[in-house]
N, C-alpha and C. Protein backbone atom coordinates (compact mmCIF):
# COMPACT_ATOMS: atom_id res chain seq x y z
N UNK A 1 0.20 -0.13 -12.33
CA UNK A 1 1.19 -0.31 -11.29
C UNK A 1 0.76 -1.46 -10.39
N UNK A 2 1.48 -2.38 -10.04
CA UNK A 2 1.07 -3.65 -9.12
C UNK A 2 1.56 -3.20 -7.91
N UNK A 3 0.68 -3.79 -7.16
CA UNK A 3 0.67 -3.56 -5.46
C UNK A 3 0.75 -5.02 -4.99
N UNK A 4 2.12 -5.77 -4.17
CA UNK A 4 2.36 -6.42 -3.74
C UNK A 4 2.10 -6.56 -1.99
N UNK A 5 1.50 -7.71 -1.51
CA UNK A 5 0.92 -7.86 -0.36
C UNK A 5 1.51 -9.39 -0.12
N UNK A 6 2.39 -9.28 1.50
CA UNK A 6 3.27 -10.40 1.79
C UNK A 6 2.32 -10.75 3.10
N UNK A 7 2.30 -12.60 3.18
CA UNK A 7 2.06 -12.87 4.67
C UNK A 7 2.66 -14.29 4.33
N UNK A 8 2.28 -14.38 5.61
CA UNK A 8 3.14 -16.09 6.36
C UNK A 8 4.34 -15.73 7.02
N UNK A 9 4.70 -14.49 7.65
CA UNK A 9 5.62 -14.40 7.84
C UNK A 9 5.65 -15.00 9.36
N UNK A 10 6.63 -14.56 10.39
CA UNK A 10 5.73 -15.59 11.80
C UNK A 10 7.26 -15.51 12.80
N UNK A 11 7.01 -16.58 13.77
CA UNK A 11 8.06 -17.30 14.45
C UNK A 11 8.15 -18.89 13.99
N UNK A 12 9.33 -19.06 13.74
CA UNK A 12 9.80 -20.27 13.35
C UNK A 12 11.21 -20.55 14.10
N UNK A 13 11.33 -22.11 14.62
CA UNK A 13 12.24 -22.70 15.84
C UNK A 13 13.33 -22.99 14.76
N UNK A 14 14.48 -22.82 14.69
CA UNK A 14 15.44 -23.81 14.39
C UNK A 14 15.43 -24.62 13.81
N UNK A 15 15.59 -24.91 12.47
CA UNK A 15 15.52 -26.55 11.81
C UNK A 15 13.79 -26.66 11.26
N UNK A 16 12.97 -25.59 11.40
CA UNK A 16 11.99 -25.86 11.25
C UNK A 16 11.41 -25.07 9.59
N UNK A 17 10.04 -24.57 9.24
CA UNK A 17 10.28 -24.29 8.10
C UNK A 17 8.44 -23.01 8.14
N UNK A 18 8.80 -22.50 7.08
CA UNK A 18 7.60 -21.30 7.05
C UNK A 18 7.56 -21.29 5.73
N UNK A 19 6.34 -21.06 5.01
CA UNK A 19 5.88 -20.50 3.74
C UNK A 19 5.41 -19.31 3.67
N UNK A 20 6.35 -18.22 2.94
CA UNK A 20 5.97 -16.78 2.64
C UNK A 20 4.68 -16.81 1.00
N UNK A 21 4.17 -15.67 1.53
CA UNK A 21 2.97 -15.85 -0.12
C UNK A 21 3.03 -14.22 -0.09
N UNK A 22 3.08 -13.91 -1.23
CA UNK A 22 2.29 -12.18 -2.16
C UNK A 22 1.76 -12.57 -3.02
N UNK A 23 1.13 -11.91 -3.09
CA UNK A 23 -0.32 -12.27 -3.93
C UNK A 23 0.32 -10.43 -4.59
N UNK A 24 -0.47 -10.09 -5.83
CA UNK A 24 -0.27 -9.00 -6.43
C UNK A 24 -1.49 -9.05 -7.56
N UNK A 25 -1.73 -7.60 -7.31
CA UNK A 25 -2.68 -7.24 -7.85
C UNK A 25 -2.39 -5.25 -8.64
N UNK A 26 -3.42 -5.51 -9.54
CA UNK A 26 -3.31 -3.85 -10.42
C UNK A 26 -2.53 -3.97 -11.38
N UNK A 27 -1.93 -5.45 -11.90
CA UNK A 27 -0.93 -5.80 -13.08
C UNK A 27 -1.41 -6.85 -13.66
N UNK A 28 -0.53 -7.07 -14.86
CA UNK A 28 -0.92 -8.45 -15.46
C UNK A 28 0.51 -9.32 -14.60
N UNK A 29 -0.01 -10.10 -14.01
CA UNK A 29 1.44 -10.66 -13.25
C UNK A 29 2.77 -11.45 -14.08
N UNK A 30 1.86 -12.33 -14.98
CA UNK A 30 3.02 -12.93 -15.78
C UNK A 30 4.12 -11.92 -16.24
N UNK A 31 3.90 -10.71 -16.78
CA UNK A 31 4.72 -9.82 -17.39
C UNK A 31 5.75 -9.18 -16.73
N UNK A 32 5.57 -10.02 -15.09
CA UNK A 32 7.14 -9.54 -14.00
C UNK A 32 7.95 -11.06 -13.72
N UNK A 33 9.35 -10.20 -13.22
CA UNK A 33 9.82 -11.07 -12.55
C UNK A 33 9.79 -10.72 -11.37
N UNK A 34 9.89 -12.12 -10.08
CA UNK A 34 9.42 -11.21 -8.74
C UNK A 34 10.70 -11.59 -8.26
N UNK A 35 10.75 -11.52 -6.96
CA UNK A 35 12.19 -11.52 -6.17
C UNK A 35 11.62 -11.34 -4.60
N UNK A 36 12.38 -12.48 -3.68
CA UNK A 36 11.92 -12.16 -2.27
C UNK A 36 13.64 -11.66 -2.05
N UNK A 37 13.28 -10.43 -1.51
CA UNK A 37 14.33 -9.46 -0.76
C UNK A 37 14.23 -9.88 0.76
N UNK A 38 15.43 -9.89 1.57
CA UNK A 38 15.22 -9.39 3.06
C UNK A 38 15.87 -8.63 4.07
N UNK A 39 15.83 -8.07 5.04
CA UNK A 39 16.56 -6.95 5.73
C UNK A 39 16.42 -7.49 7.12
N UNK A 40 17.66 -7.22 7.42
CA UNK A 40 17.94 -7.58 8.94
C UNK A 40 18.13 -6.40 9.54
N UNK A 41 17.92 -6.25 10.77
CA UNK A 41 17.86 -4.51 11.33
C UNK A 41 19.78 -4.07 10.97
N UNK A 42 19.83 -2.69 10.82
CA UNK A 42 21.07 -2.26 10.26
C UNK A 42 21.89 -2.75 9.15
N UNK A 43 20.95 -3.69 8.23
CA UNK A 43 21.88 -4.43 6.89
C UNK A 43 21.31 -3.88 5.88
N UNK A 44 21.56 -3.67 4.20
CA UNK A 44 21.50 -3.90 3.39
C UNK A 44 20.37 -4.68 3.35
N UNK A 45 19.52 -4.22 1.73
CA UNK A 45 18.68 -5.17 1.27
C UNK A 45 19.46 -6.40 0.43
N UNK A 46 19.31 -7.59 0.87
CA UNK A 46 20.13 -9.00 0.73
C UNK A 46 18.54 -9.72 -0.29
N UNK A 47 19.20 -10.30 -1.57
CA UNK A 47 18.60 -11.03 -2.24
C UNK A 47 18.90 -12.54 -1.64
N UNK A 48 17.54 -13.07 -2.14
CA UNK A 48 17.23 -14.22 -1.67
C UNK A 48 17.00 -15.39 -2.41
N UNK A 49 15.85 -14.81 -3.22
CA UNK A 49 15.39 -15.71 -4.65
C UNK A 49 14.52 -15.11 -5.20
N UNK A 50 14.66 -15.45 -6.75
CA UNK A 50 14.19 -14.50 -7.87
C UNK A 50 13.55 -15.32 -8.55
N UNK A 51 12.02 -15.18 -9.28
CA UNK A 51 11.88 -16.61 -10.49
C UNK A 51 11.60 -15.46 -11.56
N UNK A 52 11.84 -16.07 -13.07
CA UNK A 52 11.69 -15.35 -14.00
C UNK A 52 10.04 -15.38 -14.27
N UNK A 53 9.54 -14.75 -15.36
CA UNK A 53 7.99 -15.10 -15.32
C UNK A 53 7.30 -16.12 -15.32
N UNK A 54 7.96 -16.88 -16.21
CA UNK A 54 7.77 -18.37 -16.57
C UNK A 54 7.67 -19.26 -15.21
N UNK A 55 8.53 -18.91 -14.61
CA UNK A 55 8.95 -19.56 -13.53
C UNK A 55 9.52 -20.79 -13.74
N UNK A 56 10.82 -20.61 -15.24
CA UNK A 56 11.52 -21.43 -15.35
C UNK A 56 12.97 -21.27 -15.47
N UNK A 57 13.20 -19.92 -14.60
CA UNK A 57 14.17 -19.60 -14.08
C UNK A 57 14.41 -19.43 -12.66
N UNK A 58 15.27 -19.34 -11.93
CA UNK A 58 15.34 -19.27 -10.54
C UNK A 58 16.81 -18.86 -10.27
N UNK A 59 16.91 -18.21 -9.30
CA UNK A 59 18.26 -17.45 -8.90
C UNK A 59 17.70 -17.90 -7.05
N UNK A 60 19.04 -18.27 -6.26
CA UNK A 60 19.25 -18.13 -4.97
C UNK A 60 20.36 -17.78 -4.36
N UNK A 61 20.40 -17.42 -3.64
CA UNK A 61 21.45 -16.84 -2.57
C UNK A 61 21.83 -17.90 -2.16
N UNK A 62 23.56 -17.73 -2.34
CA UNK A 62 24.37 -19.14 -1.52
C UNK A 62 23.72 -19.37 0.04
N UNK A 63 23.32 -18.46 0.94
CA UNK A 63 23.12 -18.76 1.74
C UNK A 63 22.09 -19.89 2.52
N UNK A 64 20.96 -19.59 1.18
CA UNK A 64 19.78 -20.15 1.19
C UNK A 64 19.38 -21.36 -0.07
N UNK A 65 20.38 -21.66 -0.18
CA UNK A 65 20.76 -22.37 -1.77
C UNK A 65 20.66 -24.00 -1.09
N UNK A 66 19.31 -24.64 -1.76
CA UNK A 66 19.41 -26.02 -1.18
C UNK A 66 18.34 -25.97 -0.09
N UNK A 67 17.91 -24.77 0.52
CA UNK A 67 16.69 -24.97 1.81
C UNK A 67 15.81 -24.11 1.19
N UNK A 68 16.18 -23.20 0.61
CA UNK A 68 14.42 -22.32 0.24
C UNK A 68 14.34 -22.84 -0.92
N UNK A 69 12.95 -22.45 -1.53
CA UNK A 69 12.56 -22.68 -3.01
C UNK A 69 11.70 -21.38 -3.11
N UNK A 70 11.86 -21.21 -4.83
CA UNK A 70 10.65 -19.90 -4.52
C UNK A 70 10.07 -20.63 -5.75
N UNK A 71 8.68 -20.21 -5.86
CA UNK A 71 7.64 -20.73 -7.32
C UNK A 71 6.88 -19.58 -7.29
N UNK A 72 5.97 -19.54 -8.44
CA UNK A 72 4.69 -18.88 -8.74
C UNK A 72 3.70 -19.43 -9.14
N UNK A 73 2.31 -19.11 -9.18
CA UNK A 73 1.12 -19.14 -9.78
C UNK A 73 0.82 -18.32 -10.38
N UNK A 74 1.04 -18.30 -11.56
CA UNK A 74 0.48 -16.99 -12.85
C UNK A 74 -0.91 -17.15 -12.64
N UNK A 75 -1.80 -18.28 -12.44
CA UNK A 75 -3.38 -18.18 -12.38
C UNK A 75 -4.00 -17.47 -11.21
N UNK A 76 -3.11 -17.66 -10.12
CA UNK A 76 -3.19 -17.03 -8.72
C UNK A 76 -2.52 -15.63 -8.33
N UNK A 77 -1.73 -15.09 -9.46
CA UNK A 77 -1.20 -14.20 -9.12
C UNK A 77 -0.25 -13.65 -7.72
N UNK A 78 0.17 -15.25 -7.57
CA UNK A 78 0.93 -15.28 -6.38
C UNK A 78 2.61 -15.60 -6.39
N UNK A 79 3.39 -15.23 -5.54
CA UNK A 79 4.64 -15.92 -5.93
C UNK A 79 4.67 -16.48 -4.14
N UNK A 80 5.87 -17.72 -4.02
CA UNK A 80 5.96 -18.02 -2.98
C UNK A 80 7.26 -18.25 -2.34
N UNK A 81 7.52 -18.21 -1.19
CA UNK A 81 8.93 -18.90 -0.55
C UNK A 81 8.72 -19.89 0.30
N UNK A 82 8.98 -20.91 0.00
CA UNK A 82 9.14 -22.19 1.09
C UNK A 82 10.33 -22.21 1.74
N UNK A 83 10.24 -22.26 3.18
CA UNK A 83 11.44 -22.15 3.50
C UNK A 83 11.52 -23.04 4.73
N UNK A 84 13.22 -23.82 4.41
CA UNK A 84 13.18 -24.87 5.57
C UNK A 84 14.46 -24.94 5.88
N UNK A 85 14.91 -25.77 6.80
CA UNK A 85 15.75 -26.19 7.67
C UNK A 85 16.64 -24.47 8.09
N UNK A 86 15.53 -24.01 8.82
CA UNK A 86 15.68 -22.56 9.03
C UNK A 86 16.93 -22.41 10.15
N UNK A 87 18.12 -21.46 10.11
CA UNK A 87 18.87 -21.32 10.57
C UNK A 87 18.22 -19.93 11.92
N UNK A 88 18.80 -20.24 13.06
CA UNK A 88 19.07 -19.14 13.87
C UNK A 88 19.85 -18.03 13.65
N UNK A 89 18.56 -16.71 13.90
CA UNK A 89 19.31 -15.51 13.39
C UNK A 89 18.37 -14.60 13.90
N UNK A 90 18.51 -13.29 13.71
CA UNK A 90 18.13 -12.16 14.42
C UNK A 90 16.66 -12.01 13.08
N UNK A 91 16.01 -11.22 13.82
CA UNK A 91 14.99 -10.76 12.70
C UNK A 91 14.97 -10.32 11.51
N UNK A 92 14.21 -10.54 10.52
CA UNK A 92 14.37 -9.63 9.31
C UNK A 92 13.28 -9.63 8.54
N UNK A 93 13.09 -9.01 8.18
CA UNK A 93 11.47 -8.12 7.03
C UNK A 93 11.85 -9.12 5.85
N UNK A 94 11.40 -9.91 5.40
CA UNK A 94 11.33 -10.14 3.79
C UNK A 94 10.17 -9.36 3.03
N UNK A 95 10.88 -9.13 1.82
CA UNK A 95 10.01 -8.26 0.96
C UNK A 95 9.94 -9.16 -0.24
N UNK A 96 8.83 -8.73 -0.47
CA UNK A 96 8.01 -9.51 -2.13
C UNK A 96 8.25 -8.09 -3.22
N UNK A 97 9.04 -8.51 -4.22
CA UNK A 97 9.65 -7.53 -5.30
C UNK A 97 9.29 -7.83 -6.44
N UNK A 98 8.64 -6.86 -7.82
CA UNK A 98 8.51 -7.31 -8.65
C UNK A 98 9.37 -5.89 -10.13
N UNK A 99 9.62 -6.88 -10.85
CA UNK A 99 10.02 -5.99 -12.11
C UNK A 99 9.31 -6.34 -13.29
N UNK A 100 9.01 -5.38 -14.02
CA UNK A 100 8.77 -5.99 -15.68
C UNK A 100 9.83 -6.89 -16.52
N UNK A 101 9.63 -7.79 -16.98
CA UNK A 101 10.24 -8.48 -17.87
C UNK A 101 9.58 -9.51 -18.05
N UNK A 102 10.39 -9.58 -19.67
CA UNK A 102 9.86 -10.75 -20.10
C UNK A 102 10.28 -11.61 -20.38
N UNK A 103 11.87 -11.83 -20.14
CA UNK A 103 12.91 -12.53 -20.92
C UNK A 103 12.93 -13.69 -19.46
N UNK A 104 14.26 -14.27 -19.67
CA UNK A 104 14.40 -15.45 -18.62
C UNK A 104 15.07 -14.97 -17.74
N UNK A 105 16.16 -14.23 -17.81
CA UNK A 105 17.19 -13.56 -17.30
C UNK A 105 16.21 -12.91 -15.98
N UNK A 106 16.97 -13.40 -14.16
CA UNK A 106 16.61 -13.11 -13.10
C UNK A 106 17.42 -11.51 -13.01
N UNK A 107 16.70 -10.80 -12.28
CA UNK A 107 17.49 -9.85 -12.01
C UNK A 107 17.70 -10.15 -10.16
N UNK A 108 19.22 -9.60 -9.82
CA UNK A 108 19.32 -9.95 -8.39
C UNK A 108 19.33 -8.55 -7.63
N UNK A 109 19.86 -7.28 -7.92
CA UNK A 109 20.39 -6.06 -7.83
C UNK A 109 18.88 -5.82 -7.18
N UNK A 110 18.75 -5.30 -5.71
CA UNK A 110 17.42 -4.38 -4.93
C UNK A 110 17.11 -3.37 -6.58
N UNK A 111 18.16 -2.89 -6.85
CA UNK A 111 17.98 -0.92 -7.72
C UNK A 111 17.22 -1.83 -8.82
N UNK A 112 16.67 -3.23 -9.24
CA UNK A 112 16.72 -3.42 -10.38
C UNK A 112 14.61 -3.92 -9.90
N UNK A 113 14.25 -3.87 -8.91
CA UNK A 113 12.97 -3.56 -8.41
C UNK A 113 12.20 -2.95 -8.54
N UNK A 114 11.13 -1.76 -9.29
CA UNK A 114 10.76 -0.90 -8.76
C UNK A 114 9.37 -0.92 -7.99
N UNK A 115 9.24 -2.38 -7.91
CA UNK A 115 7.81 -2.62 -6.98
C UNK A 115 7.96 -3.36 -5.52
N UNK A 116 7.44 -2.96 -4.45
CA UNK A 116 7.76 -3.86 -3.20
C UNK A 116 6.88 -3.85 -2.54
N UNK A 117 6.53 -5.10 -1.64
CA UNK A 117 5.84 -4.64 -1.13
C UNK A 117 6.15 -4.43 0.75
N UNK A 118 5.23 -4.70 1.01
CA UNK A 118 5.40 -3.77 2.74
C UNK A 118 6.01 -4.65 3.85
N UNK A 119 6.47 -5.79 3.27
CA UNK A 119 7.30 -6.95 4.11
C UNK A 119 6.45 -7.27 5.38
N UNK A 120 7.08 -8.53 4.99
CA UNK A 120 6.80 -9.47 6.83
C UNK A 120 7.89 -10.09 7.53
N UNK A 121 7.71 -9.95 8.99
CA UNK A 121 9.09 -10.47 9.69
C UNK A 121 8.84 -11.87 9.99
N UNK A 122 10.55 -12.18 10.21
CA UNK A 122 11.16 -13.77 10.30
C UNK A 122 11.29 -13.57 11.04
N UNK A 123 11.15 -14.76 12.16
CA UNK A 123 12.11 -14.57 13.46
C UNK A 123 12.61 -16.27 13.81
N UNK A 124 13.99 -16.67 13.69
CA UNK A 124 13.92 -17.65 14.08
C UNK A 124 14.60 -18.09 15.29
N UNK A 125 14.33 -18.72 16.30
CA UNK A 125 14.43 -18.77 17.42
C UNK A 125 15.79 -20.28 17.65
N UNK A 126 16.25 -20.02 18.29
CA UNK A 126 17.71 -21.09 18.52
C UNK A 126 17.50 -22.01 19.13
C-alpha cells in the first residue's frame, strides 16, 4: 500500500506561482497513476491534473489548463505541481492521489483513487 506525503503548499500573492511535491513511499511508484485533487471549504473534490505512469500522459482541468503543469520522477518517487499565474481565491487542501495502472489512459473521477494523501493548503491572496 503507498503512503503519499504532500508539501510546498503555502501563501502565494496573485499572479504569482508555488510548487506542490509528494513524494510516496511503501509502493513501486511507476505502477500508479497519480492525480493532484483539491477542495475548497464546502466543495466537492475538483480534479486538477493527472500524469499517467510514464508521465506521457497528462489530463488538466480547464480551469488550470495553460498555468499548472504536473510531472513525475519515477527515480525520486515523486510527482509534482508547478503552479503559476495563480488566481485569487479562497483556500483549498490539494491532495496528492494515486491509482494502480499501467496503461496511458488518466483517470479524472476522485472514486477512481484509492490512495491520498493528507493534503496541503493554498491560499492565494488578491
Amino acid at each position: 500500500q503507498v503512503q503519499l506525503v504532500e508539501s510546498g503548499g503555502g501563501l502565494a500573492q496573485t499572479g504569482g506561482s508555488l510548487r506542490l511535491s509528494c513524494t510516496a513511499s511503501g509502493g513501486t511508484f511507476s505502477n500508479y497513476t497519480m492525480a493532484w485533487f483539491r477542495q475548497a471549504p464546502g466543495q466537492e473534490h475538483e480534479v486538477v491534473a493527472s500524469v499517467s505512469w510514464s508521465g506521457t500522459t497528462t489530463y488538466y482541468s480547464d480551469s488550470v489548463k495553460g498555468r499548472f503543469a504536473i510531472s513525475r520522477d519515477n527515480t525520486k518517487n515523486t510527482v509534482y505541481l508547478q503552479m503559476n499565474s495563480l488566481l485569487p481565491e479562497v483556500h483549498a487542501n490539494y491532495y496528492c492521489t494515486a491509482t494502480e495502472s499501467s496503461g496511458t489512459f488518466v483517470h479524472t473521477s476522485a472514486a477512481n483513487y484509492a490512495y491520498w494523501g493528507h493534503g496541503t493548503q493554498v491560499t492565494v491572496s488578491a
